[in-house]
PDB file of N, CA and C in Angstrom:
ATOM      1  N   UNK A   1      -9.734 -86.339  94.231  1.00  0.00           N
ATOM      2  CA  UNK A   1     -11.161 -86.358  94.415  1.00  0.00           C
ATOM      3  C   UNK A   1     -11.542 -87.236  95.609  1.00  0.00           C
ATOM      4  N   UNK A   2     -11.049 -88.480  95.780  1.00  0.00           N
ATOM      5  CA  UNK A   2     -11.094 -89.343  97.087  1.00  0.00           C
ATOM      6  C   UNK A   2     -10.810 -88.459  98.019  1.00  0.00           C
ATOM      7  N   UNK A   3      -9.646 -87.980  97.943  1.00  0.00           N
ATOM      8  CA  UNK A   3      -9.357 -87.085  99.420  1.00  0.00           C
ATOM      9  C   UNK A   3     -10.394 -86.173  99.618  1.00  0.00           C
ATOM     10  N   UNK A   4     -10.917 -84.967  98.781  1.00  0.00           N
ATOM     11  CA  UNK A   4     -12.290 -84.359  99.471  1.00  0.00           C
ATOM     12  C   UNK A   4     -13.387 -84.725  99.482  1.00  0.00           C
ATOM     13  N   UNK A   5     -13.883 -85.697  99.164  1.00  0.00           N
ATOM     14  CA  UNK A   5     -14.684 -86.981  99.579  1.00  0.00           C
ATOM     15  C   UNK A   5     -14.486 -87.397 101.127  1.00  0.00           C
ATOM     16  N   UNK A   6     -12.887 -88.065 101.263  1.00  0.00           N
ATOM     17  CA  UNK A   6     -13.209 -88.357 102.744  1.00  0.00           C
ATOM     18  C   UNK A   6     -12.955 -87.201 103.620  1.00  0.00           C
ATOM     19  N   UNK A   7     -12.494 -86.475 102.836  1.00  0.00           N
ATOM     20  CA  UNK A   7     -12.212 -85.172 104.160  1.00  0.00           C
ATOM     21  C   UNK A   7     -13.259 -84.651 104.159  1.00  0.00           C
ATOM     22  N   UNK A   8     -14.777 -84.557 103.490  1.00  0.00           N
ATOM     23  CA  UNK A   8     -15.966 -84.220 103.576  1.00  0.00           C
ATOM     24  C   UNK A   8     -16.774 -84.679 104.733  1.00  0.00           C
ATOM     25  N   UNK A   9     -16.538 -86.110 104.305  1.00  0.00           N
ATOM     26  CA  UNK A   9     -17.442 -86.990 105.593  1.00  0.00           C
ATOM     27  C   UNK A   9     -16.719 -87.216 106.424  1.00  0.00           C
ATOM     28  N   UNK A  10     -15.488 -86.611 106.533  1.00  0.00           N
ATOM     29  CA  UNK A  10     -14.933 -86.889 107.964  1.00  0.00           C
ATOM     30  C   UNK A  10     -15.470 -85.104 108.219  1.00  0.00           C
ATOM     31  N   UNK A  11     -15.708 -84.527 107.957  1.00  0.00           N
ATOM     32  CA  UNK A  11     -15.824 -83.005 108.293  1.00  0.00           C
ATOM     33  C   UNK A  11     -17.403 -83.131 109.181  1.00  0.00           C
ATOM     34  N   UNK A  12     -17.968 -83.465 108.002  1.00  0.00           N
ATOM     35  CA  UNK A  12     -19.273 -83.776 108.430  1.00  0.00           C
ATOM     36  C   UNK A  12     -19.710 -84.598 109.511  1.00  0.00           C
ATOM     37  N   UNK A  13     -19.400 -85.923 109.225  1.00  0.00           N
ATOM     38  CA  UNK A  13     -19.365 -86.680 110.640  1.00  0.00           C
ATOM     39  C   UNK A  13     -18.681 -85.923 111.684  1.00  0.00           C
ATOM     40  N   UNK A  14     -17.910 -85.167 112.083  1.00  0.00           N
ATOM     41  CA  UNK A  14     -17.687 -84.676 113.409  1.00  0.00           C
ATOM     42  C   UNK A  14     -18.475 -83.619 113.951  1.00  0.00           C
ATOM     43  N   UNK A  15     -18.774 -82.858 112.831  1.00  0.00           N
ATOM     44  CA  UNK A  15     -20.175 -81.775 112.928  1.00  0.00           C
ATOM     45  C   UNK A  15     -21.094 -82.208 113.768  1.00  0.00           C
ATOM     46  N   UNK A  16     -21.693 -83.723 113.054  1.00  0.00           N
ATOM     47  CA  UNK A  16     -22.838 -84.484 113.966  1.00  0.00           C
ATOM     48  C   UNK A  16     -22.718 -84.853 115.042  1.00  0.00           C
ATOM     49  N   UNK A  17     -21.620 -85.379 115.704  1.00  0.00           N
ATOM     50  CA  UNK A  17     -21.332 -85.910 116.464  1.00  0.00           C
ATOM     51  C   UNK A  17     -21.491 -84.832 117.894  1.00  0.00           C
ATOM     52  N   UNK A  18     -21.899 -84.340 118.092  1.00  0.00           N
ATOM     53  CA  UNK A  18     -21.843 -82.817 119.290  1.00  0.00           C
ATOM     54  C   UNK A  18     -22.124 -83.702 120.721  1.00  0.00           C
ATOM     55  N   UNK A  19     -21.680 -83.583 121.508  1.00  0.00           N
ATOM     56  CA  UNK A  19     -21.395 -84.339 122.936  1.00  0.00           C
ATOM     57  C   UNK A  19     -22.403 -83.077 123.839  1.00  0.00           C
ATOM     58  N   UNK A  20     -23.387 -83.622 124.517  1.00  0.00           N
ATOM     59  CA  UNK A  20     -24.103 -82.983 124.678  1.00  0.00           C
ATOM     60  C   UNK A  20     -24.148 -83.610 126.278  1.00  0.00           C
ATOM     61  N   UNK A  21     -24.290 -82.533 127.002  1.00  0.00           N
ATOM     62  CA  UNK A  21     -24.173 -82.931 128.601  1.00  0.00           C
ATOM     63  C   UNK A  21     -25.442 -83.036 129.328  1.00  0.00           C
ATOM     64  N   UNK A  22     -25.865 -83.955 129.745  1.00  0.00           N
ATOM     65  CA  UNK A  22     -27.157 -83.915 130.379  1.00  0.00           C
ATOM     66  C   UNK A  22     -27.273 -83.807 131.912  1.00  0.00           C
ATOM     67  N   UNK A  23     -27.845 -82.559 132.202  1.00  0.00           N
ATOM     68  CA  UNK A  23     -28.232 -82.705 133.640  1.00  0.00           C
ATOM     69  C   UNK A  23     -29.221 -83.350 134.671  1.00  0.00           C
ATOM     70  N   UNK A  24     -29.046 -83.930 135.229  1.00  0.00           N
ATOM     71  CA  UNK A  24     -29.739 -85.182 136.216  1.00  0.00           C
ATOM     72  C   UNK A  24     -30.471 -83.734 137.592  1.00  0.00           C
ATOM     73  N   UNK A  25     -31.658 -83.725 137.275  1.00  0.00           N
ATOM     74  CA  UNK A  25     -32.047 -83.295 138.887  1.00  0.00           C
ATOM     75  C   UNK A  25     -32.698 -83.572 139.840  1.00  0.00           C
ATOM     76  N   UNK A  26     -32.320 -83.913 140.611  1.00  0.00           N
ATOM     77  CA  UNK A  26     -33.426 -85.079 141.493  1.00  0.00           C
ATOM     78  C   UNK A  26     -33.357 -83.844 143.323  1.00  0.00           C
ATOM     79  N   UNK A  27     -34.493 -84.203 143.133  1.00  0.00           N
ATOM     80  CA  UNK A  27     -34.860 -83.950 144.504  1.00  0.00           C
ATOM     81  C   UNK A  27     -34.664 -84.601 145.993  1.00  0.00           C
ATOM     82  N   UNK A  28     -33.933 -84.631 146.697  1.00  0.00           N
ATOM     83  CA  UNK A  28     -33.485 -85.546 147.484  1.00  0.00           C
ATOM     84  C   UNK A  28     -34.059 -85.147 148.927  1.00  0.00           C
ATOM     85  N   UNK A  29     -34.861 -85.540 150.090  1.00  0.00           N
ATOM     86  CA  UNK A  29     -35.495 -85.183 150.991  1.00  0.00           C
ATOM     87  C   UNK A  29     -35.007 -86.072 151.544  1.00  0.00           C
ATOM     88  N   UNK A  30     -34.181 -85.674 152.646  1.00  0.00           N
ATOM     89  CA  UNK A  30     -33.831 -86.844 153.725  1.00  0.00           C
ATOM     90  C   UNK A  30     -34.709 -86.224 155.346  1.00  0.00           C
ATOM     91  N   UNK A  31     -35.086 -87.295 155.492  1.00  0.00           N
ATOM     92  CA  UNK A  31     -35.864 -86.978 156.493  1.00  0.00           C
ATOM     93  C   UNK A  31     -35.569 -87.931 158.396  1.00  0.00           C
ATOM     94  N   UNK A  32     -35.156 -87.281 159.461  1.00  0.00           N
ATOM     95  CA  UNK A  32     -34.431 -87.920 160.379  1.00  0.00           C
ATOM     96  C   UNK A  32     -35.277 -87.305 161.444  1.00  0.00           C
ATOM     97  N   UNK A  33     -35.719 -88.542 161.982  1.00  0.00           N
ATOM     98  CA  UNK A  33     -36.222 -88.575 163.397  1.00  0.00           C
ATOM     99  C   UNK A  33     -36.174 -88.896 164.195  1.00  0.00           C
ATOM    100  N   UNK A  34     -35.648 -87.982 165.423  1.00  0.00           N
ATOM    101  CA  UNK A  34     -35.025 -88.061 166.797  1.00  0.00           C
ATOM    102  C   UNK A  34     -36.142 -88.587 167.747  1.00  0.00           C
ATOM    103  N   UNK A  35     -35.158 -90.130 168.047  1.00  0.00           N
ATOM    104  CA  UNK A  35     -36.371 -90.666 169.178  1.00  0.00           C
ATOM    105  C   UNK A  35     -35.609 -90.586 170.239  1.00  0.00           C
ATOM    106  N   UNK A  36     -36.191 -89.909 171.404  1.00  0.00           N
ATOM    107  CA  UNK A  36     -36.226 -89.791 172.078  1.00  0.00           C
ATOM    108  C   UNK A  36     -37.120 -90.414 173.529  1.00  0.00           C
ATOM    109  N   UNK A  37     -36.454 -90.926 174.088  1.00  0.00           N
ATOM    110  CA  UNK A  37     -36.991 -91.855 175.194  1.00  0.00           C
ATOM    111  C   UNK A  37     -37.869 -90.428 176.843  1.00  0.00           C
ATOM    112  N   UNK A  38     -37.965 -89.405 176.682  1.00  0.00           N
ATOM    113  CA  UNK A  38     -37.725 -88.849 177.748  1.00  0.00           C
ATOM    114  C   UNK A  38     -39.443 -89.244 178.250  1.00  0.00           C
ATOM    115  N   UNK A  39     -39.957 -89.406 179.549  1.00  0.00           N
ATOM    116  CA  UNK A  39     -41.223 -89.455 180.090  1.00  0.00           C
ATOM    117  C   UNK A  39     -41.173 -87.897 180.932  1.00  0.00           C
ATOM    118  N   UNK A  40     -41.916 -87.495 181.240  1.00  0.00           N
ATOM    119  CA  UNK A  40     -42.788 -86.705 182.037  1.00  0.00           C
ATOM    120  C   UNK A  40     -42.881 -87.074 183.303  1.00  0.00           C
ATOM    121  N   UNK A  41     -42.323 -86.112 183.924  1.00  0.00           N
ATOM    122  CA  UNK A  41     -42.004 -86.450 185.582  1.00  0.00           C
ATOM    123  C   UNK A  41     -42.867 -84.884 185.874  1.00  0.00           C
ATOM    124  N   UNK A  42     -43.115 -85.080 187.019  1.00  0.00           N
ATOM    125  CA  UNK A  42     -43.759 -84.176 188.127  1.00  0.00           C
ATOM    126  C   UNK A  42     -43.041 -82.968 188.663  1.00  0.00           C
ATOM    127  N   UNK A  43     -41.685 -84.128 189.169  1.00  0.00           N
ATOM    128  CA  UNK A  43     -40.862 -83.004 189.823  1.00  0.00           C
ATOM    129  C   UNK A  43     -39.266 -83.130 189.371  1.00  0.00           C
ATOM    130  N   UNK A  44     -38.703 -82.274 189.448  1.00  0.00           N
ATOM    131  CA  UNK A  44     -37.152 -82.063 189.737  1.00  0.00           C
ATOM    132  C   UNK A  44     -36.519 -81.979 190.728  1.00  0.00           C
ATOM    133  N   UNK A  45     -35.182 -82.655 190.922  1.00  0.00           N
ATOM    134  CA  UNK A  45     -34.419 -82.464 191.912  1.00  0.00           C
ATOM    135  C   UNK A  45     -34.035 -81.358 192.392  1.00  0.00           C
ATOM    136  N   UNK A  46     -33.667 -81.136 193.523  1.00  0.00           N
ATOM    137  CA  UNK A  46     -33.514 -79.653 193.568  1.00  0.00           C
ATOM    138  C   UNK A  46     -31.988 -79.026 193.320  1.00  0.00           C
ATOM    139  N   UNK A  47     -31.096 -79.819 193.235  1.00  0.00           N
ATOM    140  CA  UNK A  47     -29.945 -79.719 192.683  1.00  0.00           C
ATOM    141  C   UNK A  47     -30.163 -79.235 190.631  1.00  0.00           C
ATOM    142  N   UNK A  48     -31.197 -79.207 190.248  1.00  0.00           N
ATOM    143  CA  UNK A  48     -31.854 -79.160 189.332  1.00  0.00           C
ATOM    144  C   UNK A  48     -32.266 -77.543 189.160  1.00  0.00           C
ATOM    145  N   UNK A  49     -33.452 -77.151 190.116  1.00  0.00           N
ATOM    146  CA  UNK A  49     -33.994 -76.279 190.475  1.00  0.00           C
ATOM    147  C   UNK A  49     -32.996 -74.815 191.019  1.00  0.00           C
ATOM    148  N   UNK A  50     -31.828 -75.169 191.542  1.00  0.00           N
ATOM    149  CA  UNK A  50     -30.830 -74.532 192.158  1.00  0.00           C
ATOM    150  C   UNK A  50     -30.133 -73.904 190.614  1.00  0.00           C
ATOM    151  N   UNK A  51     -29.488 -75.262 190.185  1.00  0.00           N
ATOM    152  CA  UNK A  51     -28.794 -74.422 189.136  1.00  0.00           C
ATOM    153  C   UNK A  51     -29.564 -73.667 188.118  1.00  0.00           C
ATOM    154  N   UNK A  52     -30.708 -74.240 187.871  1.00  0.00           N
ATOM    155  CA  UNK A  52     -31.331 -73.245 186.546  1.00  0.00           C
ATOM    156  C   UNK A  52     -31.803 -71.668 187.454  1.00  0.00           C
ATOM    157  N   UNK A  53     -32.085 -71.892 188.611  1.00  0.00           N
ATOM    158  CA  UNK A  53     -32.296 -70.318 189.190  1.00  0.00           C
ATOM    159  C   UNK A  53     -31.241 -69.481 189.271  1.00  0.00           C
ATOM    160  N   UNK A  54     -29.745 -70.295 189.240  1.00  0.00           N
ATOM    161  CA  UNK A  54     -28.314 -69.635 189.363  1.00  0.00           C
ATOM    162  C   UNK A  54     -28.427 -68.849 187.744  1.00  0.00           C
ATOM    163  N   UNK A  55     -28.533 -70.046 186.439  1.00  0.00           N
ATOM    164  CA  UNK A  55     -28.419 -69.725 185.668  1.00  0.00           C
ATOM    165  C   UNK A  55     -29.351 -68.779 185.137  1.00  0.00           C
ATOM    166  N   UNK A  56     -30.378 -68.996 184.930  1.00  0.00           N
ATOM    167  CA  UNK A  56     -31.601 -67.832 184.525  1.00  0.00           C
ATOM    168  C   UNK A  56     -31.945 -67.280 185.362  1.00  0.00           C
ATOM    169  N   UNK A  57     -32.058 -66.403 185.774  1.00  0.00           N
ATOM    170  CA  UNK A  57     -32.889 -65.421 187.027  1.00  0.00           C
ATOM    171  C   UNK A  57     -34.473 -65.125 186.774  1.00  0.00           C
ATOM    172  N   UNK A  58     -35.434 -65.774 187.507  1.00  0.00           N
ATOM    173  CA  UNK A  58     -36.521 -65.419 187.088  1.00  0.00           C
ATOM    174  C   UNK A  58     -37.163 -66.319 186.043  1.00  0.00           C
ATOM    175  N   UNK A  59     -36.302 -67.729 186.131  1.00  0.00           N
ATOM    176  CA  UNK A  59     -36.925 -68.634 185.698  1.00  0.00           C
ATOM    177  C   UNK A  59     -38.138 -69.574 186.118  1.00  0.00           C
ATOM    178  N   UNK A  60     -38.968 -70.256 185.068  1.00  0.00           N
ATOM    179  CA  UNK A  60     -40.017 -70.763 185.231  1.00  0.00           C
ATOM    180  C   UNK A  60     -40.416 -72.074 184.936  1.00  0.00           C
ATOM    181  N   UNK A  61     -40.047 -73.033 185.619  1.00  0.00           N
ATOM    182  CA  UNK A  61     -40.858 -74.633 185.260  1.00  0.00           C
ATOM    183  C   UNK A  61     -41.295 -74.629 184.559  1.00  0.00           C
ATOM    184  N   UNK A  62     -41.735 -74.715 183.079  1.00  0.00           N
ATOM    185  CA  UNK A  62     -43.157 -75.387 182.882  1.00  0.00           C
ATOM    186  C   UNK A  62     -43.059 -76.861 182.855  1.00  0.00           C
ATOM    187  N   UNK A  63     -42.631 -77.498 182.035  1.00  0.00           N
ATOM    188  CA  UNK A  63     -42.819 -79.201 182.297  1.00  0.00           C
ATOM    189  C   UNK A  63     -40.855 -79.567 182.251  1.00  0.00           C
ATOM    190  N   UNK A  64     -41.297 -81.210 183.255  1.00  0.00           N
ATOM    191  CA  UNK A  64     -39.554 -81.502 182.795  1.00  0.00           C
ATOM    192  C   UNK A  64     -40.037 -83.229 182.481  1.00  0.00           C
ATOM    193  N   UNK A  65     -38.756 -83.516 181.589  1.00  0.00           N
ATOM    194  CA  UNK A  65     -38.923 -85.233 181.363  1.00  0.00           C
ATOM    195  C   UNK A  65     -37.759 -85.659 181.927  1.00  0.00           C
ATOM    196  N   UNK A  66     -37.881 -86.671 181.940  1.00  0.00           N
ATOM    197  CA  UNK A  66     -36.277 -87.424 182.359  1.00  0.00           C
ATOM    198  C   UNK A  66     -36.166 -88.916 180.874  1.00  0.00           C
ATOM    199  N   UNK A  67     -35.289 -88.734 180.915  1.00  0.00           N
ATOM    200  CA  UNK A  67     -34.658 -90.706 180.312  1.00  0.00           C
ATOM    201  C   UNK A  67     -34.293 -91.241 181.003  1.00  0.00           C
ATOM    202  N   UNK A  68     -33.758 -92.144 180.295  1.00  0.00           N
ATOM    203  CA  UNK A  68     -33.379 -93.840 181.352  1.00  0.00           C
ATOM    204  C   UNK A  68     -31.997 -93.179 181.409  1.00  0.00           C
ATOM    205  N   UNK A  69     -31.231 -92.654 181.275  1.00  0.00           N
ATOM    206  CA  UNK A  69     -30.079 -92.100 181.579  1.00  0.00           C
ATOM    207  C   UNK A  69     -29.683 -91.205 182.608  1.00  0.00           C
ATOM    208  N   UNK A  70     -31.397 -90.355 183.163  1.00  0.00           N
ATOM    209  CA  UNK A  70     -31.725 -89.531 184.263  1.00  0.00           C
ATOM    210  C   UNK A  70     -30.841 -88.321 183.606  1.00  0.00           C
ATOM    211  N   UNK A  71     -30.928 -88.161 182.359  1.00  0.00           N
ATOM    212  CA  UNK A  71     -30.542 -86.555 181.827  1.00  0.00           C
ATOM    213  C   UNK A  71     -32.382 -85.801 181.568  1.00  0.00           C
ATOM    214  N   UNK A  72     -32.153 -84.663 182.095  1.00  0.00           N
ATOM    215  CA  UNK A  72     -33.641 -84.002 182.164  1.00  0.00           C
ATOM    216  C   UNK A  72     -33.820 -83.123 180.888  1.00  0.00           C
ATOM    217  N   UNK A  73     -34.922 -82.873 180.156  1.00  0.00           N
ATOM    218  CA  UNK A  73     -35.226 -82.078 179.116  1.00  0.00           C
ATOM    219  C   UNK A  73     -36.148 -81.017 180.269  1.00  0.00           C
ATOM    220  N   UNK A  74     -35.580 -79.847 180.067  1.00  0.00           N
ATOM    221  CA  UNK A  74     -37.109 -78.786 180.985  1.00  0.00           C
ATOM    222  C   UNK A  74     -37.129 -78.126 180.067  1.00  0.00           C
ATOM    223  N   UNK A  75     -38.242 -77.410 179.785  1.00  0.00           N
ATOM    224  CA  UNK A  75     -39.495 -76.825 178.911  1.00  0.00           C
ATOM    225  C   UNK A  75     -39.161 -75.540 180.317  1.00  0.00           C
ATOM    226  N   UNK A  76     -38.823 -74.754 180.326  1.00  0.00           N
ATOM    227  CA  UNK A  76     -39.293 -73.204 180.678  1.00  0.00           C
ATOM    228  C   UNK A  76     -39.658 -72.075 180.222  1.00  0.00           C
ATOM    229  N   UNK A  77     -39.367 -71.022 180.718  1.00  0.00           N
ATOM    230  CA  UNK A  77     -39.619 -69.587 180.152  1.00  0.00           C
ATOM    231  C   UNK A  77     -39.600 -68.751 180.809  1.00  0.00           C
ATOM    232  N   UNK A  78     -38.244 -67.937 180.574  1.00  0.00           N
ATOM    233  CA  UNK A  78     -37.703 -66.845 181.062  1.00  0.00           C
ATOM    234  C   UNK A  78     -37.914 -65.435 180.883  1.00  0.00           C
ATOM    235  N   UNK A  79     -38.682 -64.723 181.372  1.00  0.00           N
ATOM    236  CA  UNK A  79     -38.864 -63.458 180.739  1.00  0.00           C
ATOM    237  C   UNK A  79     -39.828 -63.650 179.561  1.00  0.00           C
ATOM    238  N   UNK A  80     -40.392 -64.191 179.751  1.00  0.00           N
ATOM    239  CA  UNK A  80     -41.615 -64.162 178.415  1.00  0.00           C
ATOM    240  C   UNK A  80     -40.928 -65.585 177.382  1.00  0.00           C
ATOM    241  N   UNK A  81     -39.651 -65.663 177.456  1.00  0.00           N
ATOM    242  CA  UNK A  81     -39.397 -66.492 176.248  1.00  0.00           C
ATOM    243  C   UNK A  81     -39.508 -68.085 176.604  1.00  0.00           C
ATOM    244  N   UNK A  82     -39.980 -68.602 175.782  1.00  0.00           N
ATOM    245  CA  UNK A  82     -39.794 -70.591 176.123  1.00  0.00           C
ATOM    246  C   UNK A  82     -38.514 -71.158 175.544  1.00  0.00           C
ATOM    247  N   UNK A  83     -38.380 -71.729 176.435  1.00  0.00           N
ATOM    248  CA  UNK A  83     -37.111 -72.321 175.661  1.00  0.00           C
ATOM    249  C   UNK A  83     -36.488 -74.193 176.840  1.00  0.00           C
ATOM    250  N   UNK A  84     -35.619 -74.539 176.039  1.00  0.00           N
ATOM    251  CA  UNK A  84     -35.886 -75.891 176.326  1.00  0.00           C
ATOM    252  C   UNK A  84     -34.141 -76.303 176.762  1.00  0.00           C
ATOM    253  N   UNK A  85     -33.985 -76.646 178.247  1.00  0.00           N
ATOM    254  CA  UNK A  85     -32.483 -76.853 178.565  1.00  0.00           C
ATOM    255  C   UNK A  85     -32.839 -78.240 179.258  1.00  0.00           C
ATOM    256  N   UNK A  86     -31.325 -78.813 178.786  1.00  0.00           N
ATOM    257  CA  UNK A  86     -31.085 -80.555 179.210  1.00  0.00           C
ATOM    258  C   UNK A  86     -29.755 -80.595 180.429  1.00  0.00           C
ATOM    259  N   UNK A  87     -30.380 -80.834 181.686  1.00  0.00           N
ATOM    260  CA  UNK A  87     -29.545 -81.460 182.786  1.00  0.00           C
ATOM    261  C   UNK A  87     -29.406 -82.566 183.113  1.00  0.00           C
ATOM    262  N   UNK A  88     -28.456 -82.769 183.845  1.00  0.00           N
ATOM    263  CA  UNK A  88     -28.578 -84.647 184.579  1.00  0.00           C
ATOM    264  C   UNK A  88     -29.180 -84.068 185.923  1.00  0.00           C
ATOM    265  N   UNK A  89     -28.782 -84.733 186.504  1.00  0.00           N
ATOM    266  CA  UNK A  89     -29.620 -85.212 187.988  1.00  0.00           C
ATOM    267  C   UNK A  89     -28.673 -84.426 188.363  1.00  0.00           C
ATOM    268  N   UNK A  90     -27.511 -83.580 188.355  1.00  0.00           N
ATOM    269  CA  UNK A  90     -26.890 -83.135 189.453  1.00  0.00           C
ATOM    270  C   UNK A  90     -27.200 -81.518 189.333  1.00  0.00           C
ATOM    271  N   UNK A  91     -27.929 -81.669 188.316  1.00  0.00           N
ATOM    272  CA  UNK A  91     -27.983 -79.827 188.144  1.00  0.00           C
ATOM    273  C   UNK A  91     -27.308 -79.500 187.023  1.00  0.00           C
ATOM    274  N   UNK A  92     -25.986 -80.190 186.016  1.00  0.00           N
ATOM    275  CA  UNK A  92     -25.328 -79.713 185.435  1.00  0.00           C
ATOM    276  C   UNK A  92     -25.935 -79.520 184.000  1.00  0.00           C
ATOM    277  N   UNK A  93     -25.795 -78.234 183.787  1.00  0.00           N
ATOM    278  CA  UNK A  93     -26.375 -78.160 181.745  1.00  0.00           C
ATOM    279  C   UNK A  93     -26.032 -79.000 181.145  1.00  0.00           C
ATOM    280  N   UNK A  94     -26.287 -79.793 180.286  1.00  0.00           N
ATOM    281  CA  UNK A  94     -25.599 -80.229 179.084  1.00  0.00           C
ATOM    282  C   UNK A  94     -26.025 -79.611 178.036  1.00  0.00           C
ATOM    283  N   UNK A  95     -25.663 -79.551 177.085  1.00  0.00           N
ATOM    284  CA  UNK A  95     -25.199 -79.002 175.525  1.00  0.00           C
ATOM    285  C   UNK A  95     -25.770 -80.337 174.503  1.00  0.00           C
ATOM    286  N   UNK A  96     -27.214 -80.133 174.045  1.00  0.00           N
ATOM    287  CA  UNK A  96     -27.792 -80.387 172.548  1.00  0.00           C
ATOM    288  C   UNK A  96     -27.552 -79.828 171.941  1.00  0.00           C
TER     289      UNK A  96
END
Protein backbone atom coordinates (compact mmCIF):
# COMPACT_ATOMS: atom_id res chain seq x y z
CA UNK A 1 0.00 0.00 0.00
CA UNK A 2 3.05 2.49 0.75
CA UNK A 3 4.41 1.66 -2.57
CA UNK A 4 1.18 2.93 -4.57
CA UNK A 5 0.97 5.73 -2.39
CA UNK A 6 4.43 6.85 -3.32
CA UNK A 7 4.32 5.75 -6.77
CA UNK A 8 1.06 7.92 -6.91
CA UNK A 9 2.62 11.13 -5.84
CA UNK A 10 5.57 10.51 -7.52
CA UNK A 11 3.26 9.98 -10.74
CA UNK A 12 1.47 12.93 -9.98
CA UNK A 13 4.11 15.25 -9.01
CA UNK A 14 5.80 14.80 -12.39
CA UNK A 15 2.47 15.38 -14.23
CA UNK A 16 2.66 18.92 -12.53
CA UNK A 17 5.78 19.68 -13.01
CA UNK A 18 5.54 20.52 -17.14
CA UNK A 19 8.68 22.73 -18.17
CA UNK A 20 7.24 25.25 -20.11
CA UNK A 21 9.42 27.45 -22.53
CA UNK A 22 8.98 31.03 -22.62
CA UNK A 23 9.55 33.21 -25.48
CA UNK A 24 11.26 36.65 -24.97
CA UNK A 25 10.36 39.19 -27.93
CA UNK A 26 11.83 42.31 -28.00
CA UNK A 27 12.06 44.65 -30.62
CA UNK A 28 15.46 45.83 -31.25
CA UNK A 29 15.98 49.15 -33.52
CA UNK A 30 19.46 49.99 -33.97
CA UNK A 31 19.78 53.10 -35.40
CA UNK A 32 23.41 54.50 -37.10
CA UNK A 33 24.30 57.75 -38.29
CA UNK A 34 26.78 58.54 -40.84
CA UNK A 35 28.55 61.80 -40.12
CA UNK A 36 29.88 62.98 -42.58
CA UNK A 37 32.18 66.01 -42.78
CA UNK A 38 31.69 66.90 -46.66
CA UNK A 39 31.04 71.05 -47.36
CA UNK A 40 29.78 72.32 -50.61
CA UNK A 41 32.20 73.59 -53.01
CA UNK A 42 31.39 75.51 -56.23
CA UNK A 43 33.68 73.84 -58.39
CA UNK A 44 35.59 70.66 -59.33
CA UNK A 45 38.82 69.95 -60.52
CA UNK A 46 38.98 69.18 -63.81
CA UNK A 47 40.83 66.02 -63.46
CA UNK A 48 37.39 65.41 -61.75
CA UNK A 49 35.22 66.63 -64.58
CA UNK A 50 37.39 64.55 -67.20
CA UNK A 51 36.94 61.31 -65.60
CA UNK A 52 33.21 61.37 -64.79
CA UNK A 53 32.65 62.51 -68.65
CA UNK A 54 35.02 59.36 -69.56
CA UNK A 55 32.87 57.43 -67.25
CA UNK A 56 29.20 58.53 -67.84
CA UNK A 57 28.61 60.02 -71.18
CA UNK A 58 26.27 62.79 -70.97
CA UNK A 59 26.79 63.47 -67.56
CA UNK A 60 25.55 66.31 -65.37
CA UNK A 61 26.93 68.34 -62.27
CA UNK A 62 24.44 69.03 -60.07
CA UNK A 63 26.20 69.81 -56.72
CA UNK A 64 29.76 68.44 -55.41
CA UNK A 65 31.19 68.51 -51.63
CA UNK A 66 34.57 67.84 -50.67
CA UNK A 67 36.08 66.66 -46.94
CA UNK A 68 39.06 67.39 -45.17
CA UNK A 69 40.49 64.41 -46.91
CA UNK A 70 39.68 66.22 -50.46
CA UNK A 71 37.59 62.92 -51.43
CA UNK A 72 34.50 64.53 -53.45
CA UNK A 73 30.76 63.36 -53.02
CA UNK A 74 28.98 64.63 -56.64
CA UNK A 75 25.26 64.59 -56.78
CA UNK A 76 24.62 64.12 -60.73
CA UNK A 77 22.32 62.78 -63.26
CA UNK A 78 22.74 60.86 -66.12
CA UNK A 79 20.12 60.35 -68.53
CA UNK A 80 17.34 61.40 -66.38
CA UNK A 81 18.70 59.36 -63.37
CA UNK A 82 20.39 61.05 -60.01
CA UNK A 83 22.73 59.39 -58.54
CA UNK A 84 25.68 60.11 -56.20
CA UNK A 85 29.66 59.12 -57.02
CA UNK A 86 32.77 59.74 -54.57
CA UNK A 87 36.27 60.88 -56.12
CA UNK A 88 39.51 62.27 -54.74
CA UNK A 89 41.06 65.14 -56.29
CA UNK A 90 42.66 63.15 -59.01
CA UNK A 91 39.56 62.07 -60.76
CA UNK A 92 39.69 58.54 -59.39
CA UNK A 93 36.12 56.74 -58.32
CA UNK A 94 36.12 55.42 -55.12
CA UNK A 95 33.74 52.72 -53.97
CA UNK A 96 31.02 53.52 -50.89
Amino acid sequence: MKKLILSTAILLGSLSMQAENTVLTTNAVNTVKYQDDYKEVDAVPAAIKKSLDEAYPGVKLEKAFVNSNKEYKIEITVRGEKSIVYTDATGNILKK
